[in-house]
Protein backbone atom coordinates (compact mmCIF):
# COMPACT_ATOMS: atom_id res chain seq x y z
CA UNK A 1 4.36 -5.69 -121.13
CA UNK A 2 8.17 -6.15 -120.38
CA UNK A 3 9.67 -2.76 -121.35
CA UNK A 4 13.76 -2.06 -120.81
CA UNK A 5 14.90 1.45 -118.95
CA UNK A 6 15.07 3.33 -122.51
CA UNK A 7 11.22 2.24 -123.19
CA UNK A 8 10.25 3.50 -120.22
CA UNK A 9 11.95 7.08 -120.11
CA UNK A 10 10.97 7.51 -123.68
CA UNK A 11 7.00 7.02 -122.78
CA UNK A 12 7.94 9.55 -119.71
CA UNK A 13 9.05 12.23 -121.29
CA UNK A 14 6.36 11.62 -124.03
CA UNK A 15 4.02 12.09 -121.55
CA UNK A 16 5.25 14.96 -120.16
CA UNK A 17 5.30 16.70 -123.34
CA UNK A 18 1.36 16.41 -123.67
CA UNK A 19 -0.88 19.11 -122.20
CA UNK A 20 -2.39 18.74 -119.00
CA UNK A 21 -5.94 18.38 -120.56
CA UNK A 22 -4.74 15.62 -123.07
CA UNK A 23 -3.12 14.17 -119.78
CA UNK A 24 -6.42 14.42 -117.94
CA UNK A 25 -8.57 12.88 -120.94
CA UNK A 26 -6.04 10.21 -121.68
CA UNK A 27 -6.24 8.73 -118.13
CA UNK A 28 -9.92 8.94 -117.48
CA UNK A 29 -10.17 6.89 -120.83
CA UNK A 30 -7.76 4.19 -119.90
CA UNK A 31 -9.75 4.02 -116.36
CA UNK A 32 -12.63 3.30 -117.99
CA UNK A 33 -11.50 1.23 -120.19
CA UNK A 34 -9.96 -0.92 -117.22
CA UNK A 35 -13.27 -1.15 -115.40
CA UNK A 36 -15.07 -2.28 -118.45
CA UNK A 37 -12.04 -4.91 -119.03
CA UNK A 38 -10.83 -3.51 -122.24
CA UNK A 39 -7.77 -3.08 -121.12
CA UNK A 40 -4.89 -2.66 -123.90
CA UNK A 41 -1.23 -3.81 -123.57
CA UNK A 42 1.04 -2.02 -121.02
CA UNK A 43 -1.88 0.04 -119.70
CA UNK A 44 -0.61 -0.77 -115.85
CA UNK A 45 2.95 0.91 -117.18
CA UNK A 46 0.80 3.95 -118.95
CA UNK A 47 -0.96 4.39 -116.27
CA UNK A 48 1.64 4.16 -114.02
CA UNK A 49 3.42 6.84 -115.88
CA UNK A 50 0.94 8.98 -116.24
CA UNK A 51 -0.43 9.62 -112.72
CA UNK A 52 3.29 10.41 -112.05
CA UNK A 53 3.23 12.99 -115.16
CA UNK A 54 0.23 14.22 -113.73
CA UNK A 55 1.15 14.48 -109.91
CA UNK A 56 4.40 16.31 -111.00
CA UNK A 57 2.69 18.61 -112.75
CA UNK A 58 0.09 19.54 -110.24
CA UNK A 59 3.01 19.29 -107.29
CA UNK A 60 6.22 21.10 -108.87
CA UNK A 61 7.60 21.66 -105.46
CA UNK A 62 8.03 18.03 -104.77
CA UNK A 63 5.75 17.28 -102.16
CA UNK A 64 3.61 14.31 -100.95
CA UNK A 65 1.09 13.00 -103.22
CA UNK A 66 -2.51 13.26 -103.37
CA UNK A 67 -2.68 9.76 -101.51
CA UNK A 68 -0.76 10.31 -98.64
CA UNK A 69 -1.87 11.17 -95.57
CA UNK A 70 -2.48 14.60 -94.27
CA UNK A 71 -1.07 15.78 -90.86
CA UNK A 72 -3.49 17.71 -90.07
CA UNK A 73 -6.20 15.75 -90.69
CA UNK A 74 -8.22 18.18 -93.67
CA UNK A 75 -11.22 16.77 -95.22
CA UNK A 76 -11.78 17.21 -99.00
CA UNK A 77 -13.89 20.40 -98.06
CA UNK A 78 -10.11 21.61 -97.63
CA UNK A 79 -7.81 20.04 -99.91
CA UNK A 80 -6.71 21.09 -103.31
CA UNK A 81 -9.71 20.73 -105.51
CA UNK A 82 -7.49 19.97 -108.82
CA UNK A 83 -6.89 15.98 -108.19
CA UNK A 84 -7.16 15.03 -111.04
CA UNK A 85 -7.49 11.17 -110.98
CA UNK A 86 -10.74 9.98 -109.63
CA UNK A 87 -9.49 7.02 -107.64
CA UNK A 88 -7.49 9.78 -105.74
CA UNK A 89 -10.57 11.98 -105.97
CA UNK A 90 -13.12 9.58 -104.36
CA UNK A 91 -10.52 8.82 -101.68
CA UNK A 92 -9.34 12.40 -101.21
CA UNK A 93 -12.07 12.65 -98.06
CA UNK A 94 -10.70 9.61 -96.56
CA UNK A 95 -7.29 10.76 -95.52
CA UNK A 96 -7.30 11.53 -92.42
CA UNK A 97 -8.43 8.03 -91.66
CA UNK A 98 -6.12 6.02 -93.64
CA UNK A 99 -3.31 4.29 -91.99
CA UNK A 100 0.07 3.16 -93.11
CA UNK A 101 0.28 -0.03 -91.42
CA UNK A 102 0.23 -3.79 -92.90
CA UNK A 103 -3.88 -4.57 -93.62
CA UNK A 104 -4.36 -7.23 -91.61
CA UNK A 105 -4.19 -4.96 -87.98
CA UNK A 106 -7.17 -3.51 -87.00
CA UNK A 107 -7.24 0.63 -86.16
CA UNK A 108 -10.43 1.57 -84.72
CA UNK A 109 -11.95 4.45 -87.19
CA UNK A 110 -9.17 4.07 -89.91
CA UNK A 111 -8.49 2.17 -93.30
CA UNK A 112 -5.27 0.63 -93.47
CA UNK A 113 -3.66 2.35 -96.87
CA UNK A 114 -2.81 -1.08 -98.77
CA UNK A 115 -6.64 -1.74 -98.55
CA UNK A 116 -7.67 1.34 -100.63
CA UNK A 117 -6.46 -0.46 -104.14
CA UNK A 118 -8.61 -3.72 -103.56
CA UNK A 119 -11.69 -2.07 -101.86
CA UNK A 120 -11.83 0.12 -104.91
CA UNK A 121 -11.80 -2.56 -107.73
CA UNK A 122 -14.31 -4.25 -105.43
CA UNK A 123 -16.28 -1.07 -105.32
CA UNK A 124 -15.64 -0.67 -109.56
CA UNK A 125 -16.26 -4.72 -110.13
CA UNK A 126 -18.92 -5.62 -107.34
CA UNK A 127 -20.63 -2.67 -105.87
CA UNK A 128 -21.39 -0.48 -108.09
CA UNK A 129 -19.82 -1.09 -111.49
CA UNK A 130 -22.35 1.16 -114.09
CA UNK A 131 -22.20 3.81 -111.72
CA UNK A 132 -18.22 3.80 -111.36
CA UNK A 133 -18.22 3.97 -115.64
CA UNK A 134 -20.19 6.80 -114.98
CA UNK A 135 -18.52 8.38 -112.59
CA UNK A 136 -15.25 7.97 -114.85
CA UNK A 137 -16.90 9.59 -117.71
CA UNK A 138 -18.16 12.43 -115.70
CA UNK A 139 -15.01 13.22 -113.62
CA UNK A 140 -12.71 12.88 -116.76
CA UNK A 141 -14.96 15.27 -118.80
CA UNK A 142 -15.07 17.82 -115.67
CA UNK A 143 -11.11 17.61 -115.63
CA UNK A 144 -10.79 18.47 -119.40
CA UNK A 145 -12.90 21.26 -118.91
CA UNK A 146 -10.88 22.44 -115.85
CA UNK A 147 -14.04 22.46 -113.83
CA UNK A 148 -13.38 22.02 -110.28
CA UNK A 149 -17.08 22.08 -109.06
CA UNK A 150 -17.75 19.56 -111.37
CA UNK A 151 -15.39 17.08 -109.96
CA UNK A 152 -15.92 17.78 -106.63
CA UNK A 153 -20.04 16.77 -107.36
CA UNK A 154 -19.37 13.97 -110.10
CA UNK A 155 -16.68 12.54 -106.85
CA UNK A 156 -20.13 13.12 -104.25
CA UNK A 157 -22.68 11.53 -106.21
CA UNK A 158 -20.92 8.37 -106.71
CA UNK A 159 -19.85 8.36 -103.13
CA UNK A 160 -23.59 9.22 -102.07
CA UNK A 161 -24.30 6.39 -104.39
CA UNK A 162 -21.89 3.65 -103.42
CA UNK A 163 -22.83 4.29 -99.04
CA UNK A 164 -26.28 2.92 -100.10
CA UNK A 165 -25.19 -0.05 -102.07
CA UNK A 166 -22.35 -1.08 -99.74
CA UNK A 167 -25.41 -0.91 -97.09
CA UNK A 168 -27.20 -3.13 -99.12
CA UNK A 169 -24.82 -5.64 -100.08
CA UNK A 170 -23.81 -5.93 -96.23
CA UNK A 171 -27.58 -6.43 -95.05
CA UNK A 172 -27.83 -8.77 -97.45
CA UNK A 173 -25.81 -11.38 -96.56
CA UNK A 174 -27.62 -10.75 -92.86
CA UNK A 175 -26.04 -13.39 -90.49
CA UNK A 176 -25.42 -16.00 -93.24
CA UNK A 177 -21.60 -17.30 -93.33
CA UNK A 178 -21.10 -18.60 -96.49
CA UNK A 179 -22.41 -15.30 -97.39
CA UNK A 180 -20.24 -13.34 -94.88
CA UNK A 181 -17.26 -14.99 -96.52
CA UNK A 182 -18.34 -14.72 -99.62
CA UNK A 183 -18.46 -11.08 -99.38
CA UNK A 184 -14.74 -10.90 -97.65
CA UNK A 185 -14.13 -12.63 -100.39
CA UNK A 186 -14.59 -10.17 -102.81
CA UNK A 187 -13.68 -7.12 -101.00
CA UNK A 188 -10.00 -8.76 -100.84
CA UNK A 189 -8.74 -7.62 -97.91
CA UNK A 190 -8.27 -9.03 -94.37
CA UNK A 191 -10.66 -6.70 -92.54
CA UNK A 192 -13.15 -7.24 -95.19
CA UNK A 193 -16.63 -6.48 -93.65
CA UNK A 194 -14.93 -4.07 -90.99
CA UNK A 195 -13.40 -2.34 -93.89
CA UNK A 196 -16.88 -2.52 -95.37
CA UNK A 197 -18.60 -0.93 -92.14
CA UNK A 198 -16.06 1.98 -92.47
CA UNK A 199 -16.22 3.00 -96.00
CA UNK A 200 -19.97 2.86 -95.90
CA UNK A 201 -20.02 5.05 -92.31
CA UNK A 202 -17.46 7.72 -93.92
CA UNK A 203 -19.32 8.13 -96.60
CA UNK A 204 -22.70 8.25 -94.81
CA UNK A 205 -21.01 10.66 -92.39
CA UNK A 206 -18.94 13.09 -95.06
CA UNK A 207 -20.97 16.26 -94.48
CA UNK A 208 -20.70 15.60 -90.54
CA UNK A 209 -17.31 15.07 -90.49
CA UNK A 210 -16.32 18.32 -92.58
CA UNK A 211 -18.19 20.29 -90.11
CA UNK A 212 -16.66 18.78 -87.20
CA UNK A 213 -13.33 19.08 -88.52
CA UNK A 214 -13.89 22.77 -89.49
CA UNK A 215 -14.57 23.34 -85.72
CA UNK A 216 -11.10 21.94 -84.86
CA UNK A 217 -8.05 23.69 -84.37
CA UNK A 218 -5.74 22.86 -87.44
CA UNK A 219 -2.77 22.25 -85.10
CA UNK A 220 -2.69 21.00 -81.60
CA UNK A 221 0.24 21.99 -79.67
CA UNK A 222 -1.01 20.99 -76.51
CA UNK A 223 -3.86 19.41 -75.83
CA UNK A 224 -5.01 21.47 -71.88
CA UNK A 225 -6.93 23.71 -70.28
CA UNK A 226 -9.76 25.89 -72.67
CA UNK A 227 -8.80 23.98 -75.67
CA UNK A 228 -9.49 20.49 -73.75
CA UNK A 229 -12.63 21.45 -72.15
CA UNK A 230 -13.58 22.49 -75.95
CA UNK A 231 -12.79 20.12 -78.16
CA UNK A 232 -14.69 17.54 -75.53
CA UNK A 233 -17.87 19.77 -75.78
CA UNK A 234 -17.58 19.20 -79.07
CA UNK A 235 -17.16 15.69 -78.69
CA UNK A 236 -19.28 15.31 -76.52
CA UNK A 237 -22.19 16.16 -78.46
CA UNK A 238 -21.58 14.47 -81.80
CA UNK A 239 -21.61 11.38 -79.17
CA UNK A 240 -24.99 12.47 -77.85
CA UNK A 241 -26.32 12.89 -81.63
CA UNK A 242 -24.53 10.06 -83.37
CA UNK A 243 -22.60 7.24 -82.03
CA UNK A 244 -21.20 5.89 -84.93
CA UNK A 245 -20.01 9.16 -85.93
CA UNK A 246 -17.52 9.79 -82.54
CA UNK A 247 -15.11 7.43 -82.92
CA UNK A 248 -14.02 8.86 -87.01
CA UNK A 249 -14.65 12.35 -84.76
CA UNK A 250 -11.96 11.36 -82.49
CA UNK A 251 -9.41 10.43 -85.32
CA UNK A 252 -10.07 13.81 -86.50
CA UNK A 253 -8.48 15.17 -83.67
CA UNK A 254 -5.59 12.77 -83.22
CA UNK A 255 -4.30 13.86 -86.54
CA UNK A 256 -4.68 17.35 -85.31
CA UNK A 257 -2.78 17.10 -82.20
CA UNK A 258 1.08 17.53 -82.31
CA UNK A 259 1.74 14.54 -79.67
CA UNK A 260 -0.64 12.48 -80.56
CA UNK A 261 -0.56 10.30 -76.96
CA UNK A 262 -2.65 13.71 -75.69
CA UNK A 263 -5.69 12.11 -76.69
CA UNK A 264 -6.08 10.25 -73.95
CA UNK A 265 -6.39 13.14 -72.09
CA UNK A 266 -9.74 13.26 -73.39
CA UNK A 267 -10.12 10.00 -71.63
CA UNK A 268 -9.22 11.04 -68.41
CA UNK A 269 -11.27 14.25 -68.27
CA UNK A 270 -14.37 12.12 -69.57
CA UNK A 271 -13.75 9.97 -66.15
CA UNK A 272 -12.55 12.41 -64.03
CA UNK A 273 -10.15 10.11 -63.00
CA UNK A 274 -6.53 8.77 -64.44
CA UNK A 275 -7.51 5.35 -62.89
CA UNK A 276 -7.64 2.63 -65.53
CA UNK A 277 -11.02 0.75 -64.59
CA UNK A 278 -13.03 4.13 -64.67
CA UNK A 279 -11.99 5.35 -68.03
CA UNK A 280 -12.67 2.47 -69.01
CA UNK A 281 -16.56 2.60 -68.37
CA UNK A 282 -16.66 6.00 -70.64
CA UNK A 283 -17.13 6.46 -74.37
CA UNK A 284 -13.60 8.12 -74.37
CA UNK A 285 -12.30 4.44 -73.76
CA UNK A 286 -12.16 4.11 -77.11
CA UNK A 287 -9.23 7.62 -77.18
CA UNK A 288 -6.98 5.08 -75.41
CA UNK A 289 -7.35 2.23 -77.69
CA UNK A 290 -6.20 4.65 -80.59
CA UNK A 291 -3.18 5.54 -78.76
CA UNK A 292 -2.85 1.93 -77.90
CA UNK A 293 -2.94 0.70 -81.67
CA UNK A 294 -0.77 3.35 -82.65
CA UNK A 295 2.52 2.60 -80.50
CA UNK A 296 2.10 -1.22 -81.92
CA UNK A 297 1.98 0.42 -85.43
CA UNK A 298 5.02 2.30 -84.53
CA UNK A 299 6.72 -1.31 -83.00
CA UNK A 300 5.69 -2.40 -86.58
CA UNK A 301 7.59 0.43 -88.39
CA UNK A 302 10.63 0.51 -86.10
CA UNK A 303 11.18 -3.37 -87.06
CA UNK A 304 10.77 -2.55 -90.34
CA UNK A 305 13.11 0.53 -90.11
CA UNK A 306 15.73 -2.07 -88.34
CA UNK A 307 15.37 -4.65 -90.73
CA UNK A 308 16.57 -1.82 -93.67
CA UNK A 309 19.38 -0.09 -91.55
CA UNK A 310 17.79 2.97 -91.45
CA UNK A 311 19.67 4.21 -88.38
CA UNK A 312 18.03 7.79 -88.37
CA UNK A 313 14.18 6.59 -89.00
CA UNK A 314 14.60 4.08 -86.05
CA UNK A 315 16.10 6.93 -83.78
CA UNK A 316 12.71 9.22 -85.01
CA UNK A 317 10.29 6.07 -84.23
CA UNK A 318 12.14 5.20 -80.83
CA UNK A 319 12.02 8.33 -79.47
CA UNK A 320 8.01 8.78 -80.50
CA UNK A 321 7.24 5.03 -79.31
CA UNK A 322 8.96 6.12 -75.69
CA UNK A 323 7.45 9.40 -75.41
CA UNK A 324 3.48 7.59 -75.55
CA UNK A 325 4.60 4.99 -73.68
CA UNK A 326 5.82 7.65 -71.25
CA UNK A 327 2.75 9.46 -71.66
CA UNK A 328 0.52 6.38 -71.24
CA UNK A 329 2.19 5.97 -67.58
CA UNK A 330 1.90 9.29 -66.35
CA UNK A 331 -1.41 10.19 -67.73
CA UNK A 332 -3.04 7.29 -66.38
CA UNK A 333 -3.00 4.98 -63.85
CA UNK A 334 -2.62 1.22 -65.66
CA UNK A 335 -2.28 -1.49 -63.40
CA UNK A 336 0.06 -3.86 -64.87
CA UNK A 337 -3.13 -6.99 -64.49
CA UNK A 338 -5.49 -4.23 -66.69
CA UNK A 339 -5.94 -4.99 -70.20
CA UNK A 340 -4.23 -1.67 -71.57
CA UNK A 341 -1.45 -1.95 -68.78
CA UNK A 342 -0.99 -5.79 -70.36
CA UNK A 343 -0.67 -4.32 -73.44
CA UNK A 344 1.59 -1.70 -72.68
CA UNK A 345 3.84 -4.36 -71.24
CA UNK A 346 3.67 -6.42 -74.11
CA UNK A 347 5.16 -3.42 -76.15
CA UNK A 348 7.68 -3.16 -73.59
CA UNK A 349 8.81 -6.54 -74.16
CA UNK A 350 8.74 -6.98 -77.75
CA UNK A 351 10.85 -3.59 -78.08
CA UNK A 352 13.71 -5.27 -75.46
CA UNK A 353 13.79 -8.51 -77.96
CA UNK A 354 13.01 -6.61 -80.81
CA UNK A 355 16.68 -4.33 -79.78
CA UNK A 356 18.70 -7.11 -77.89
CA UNK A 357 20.43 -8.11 -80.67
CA UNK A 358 21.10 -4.69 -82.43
CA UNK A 359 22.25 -3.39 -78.96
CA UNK A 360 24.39 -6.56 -77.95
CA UNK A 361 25.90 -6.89 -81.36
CA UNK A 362 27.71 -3.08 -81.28
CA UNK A 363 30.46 -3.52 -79.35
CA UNK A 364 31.73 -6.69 -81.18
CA UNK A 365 31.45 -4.67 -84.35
CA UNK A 366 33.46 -2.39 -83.09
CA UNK A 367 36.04 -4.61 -82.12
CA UNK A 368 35.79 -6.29 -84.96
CA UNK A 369 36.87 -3.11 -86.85
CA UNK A 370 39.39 -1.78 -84.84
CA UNK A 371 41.46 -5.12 -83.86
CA UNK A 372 44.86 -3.87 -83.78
CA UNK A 373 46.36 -6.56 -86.78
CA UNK A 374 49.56 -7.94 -87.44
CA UNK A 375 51.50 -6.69 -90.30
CA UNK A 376 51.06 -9.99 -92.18
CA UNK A 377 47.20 -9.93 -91.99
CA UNK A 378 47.29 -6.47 -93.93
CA UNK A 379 46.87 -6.57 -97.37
CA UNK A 380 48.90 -3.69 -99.29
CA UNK A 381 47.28 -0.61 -99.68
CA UNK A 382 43.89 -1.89 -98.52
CA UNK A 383 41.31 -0.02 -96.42
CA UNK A 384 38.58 -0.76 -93.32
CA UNK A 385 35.06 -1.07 -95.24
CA UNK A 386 33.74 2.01 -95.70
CA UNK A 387 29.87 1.19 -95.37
CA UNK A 388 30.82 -1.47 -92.66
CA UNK A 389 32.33 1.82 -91.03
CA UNK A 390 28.98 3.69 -91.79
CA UNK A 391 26.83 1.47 -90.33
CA UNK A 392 28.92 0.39 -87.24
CA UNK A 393 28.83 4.54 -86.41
CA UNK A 394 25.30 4.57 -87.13
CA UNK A 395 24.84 1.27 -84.78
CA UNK A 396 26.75 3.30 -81.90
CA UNK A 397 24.33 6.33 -82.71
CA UNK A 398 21.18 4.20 -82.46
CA UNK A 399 22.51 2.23 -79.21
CA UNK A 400 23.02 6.12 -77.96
CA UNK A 401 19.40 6.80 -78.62
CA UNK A 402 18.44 3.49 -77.27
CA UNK A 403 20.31 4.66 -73.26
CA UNK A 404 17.80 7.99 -73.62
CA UNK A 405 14.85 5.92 -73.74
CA UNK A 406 16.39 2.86 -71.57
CA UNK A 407 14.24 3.26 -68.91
CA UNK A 408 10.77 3.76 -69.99
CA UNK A 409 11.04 1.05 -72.94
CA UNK A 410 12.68 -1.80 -70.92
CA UNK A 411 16.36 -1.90 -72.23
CA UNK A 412 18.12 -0.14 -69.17
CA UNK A 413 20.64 -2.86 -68.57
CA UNK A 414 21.44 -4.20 -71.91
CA UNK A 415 22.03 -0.54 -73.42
CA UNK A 416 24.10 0.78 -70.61
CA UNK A 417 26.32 -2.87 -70.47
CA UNK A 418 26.93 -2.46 -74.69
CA UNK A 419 27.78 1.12 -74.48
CA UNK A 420 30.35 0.44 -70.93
CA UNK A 421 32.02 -2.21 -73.28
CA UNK A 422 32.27 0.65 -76.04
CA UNK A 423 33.83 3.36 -73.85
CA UNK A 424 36.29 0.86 -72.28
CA UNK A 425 37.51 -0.71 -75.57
CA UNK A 426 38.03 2.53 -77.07
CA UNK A 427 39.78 4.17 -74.05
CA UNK A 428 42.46 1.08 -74.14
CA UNK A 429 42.60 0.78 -77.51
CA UNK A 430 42.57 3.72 -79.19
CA UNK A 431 46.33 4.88 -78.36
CA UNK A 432 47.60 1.25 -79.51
CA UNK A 433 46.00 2.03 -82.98
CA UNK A 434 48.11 5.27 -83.20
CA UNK A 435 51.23 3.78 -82.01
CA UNK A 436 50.50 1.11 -84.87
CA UNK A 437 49.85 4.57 -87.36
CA UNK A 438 53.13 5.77 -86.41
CA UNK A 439 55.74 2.98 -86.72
CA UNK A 440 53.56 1.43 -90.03
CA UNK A 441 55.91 0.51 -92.64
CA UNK A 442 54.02 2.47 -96.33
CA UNK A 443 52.41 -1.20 -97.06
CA UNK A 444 50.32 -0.97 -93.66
CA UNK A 445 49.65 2.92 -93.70
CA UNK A 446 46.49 3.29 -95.69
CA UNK A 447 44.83 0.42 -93.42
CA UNK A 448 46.29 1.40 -89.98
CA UNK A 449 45.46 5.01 -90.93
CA UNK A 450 41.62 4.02 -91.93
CA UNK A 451 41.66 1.77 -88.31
CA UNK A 452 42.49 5.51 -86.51
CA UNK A 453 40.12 7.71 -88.55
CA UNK A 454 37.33 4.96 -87.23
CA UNK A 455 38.15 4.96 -83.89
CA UNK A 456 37.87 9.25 -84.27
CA UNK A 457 34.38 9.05 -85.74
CA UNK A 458 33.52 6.24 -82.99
CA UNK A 459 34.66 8.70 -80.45
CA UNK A 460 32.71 11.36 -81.56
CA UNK A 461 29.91 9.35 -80.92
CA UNK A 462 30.61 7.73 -77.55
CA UNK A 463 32.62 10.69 -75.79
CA UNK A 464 31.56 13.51 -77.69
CA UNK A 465 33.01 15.83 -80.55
CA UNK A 466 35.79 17.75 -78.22
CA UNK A 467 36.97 14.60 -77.14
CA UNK A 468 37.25 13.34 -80.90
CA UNK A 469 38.87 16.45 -82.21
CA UNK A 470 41.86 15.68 -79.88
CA UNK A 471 42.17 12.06 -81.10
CA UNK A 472 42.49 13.15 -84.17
CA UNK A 473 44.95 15.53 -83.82
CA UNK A 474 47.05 12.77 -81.78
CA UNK A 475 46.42 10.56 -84.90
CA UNK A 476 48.13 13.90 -87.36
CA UNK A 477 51.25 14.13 -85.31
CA UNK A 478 51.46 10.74 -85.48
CA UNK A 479 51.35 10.49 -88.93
CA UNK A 480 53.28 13.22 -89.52
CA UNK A 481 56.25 12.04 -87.20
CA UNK A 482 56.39 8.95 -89.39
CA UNK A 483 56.44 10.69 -92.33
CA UNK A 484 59.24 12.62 -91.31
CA UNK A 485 61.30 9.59 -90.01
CA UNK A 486 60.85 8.11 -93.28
CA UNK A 487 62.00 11.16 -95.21
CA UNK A 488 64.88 11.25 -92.49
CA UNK A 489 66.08 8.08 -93.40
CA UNK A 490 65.95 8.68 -97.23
């Protein structure tokens, strides 16, 4: 359905205007309706629209949606009970283990978010299609009636229901390839049968998981001494009970923990040793791995971040990729020919190419920008760029960020070269631009006077605000002296 801007704000607000039970009823209709494949025209758009109606309604303050994931890892024992979509709803207990991260990288214990659309309709279309129609029915009749218990046990049946039959459609297809790849197939997403495996063991392991996460802290400062010695007790003996169930334990805790690198200590304690080889031989091997995934998610994002220009995300992501890396270096002992220590310095050196251009690149921008110019090269009344002023600032900020983490990421020598060549340009340069300010004829002011109130905001970054303010105040009187010669002479 191809609808223009006015279409689309005029079904908004209409559905904004309804109640939240007509809401509720109208979008448990239209998802069953799309699982039986009656579908009616625009329903993606009306749908659309109306989970947004109803997740503004439930969130007026604004904040993250039911889907996202929660930093403290709750279950759905502890979430708001009032979802009231029951895609979100059968999901809700999976949060803590979903991942923002393109599907096709594997996270030990967690579901890559992208994955949850497609192993749904798989679940809706394959798995367990009457039941799902039921389970629509049911959870859109508890919503209209405002009965929370009622979701919460039509959302628990059908997951209780859908463990066994995922079960059964993986056993079935045994060792048999076509069958194998038939399966993938259908599930839809690159991890297929190991996003299989997980769904079924979350489910399977729901009630376990709520009652290990109840007996976690809900925030992690610091993961030492009592608290430690705790949490792996606890660990500990969900291992000794259930194997499969320690690894989605020990995600529990990562999203609890406030530096999430301090898992590892769990590692380390479980070997009583920070050498490599020996944690190795310990369940808690699999703490490290986590970690180890996680800082190549993070590489992921901060190319991602680059590739936008969003200067203050990649300065976030940096300084979080160089404090595990740190962490992963002091906490342990990782010879470089180990597996993790090979992986570590794989990081290393995709973050140093993954930078070298960004880094290399900011001095020559700033030249670029601050080229003292002829007075025939000016155009009248023109100014510098203002968003190539923007992001050559934010490109000095970044490359500042970049010489705090230097060492530990690999990038010592390119980031300390760049930012020499930025402090030398700027100390020779900067006085020629306000001698050019102050004997411009009123064709050249506007640009020479955009040229010095760069070079101030580059200042600020490279020597600091004091040394900026100055500048600038050299740039006024220079300004102002040929304002008055020009008034002089008239």
């Amino acid at each position: 359905m191809a609808a223009d801007g006015n279409s689309v704000e005029k079904l908004r607000g209409f559905l904004r205007e309804l109640t939240p039970e007509a809401r509720a009823l109208l979008l448990a209709e239209l998802e069953r309706k799309q699982l039986a494949g009656d579908g009616v025209p625009g329903g993606d758009l009306i749908l659309q629209e109306l989970r947004n109606a109803v997740g503004e309604v439930d969130d007026p303050q604004g904040s993250a949606p039911q889907t996202s994931p929660d930093p403290e890892g709750e279950t759905a024992e502890t979430q708001d009970s009032l979802i009231v979509d029951p895609t979100d709803k059968f999901f809700a207990f999976f949060q803590p283990f979903i991942v923002d991260d393109a599907p096709q990288y594997e996270h030990q214990g967690r579901l890559a978010r992208a994955s949850i659309a497609p192993i749904w309709e798989w679940i809706c279309r394959d798995v367990a299609p009457a039941d799902a129609k039921i389970y629509v029915e049911t959870f859109g009749q508890a919503v209209a009636a405002n009965d929370a218990a009622a979701m919460e046990q039509a959302a628990r049946t059908f997951q209780d229901g859908v463990a066994k039959c995922i079960d059964k459609a993986v056993a079935d297809v045994g060792t048999d390839d076509k069958a194998r790849r038939r399966l993938a197939a259908q599930i839809g997403t690159p991890q297929a049968l190991q996003d299989a495996y997980l769904v079924a063991s979350l489910l399977k392991s729901r009630d376990i998981l709520n009652g290990i996460a109840a007996r976690i802290p809900s925030n992690i400062r610091n993961l030492a001494d009592e608290q430690l010695e705790a949490i792996k007790a606890l660990l500990d003996a969900v291992h000794g009970r259930n194997r499969n169930v320690f690894l989605l334990a020990l995600v529990l805790v990562l999203n609890k923990l406030a530096v999430r690198w301090q898992l590892i200590r769990l590692a380390t304690r479980a070997a009583d040793s920070d050498v490599a080889k020996r944690v190795s031989e310990t369940p808690y091997a699999a703490a490290v791995n986590i970690v180890l995934s996680d800082v190549e998610r993070l590489v992921r994002q901060l190319t991602s971040d680059l590739k936008r220009g969003q200067a203050a995300q990649v300065s976030v992501v940096l300084k979080e990729i160089h404090d595990t890396a740190r962490g992963l270096r002091t906490e342990m002992d990782l010879a470089v020919d180990s597996p993790w220590g090979r992986r570590l310095a794989n990081v290393r050196a995709e973050i140093a190419a993954l930078l070298k251009h960004h880094v290399e690149s900011m001095p020559s921008r700033v030249r670029r920008l601050l080229r003292p110019r002829p007075a025939k090269e000016i155009v009248p009344g023109s100014r510098l760029d203002e968003t190539d002023v923007d992001e050559t600032e934010a490109l000095i900020g970044f490359v500042g960020a970049c010489r705090t983490y230097a060492g530990e990421l690999a990038i010592n020598e390119m980031t300390l070269r760049a930012y020499s060549e930025l402090q030398h340009y700027l100390e020779s340069n900067t006085q020629t631009l306000i001698d050019a300010l102050r004997a411009a004829k009123p064709a050249e002011r506007s640009f020479r006077h955009s040229q010095v109130e760069a070079a101030v905001r580059f200042c600020a970054k490279a020597f600091g605000q004091e040394y900026a303010t100055l500048l600038a105040k050299a740039a006024d009187v220079a300004a102002n002296s040929e304002r008055k010669a020009a008034g002089a002479k008239a």
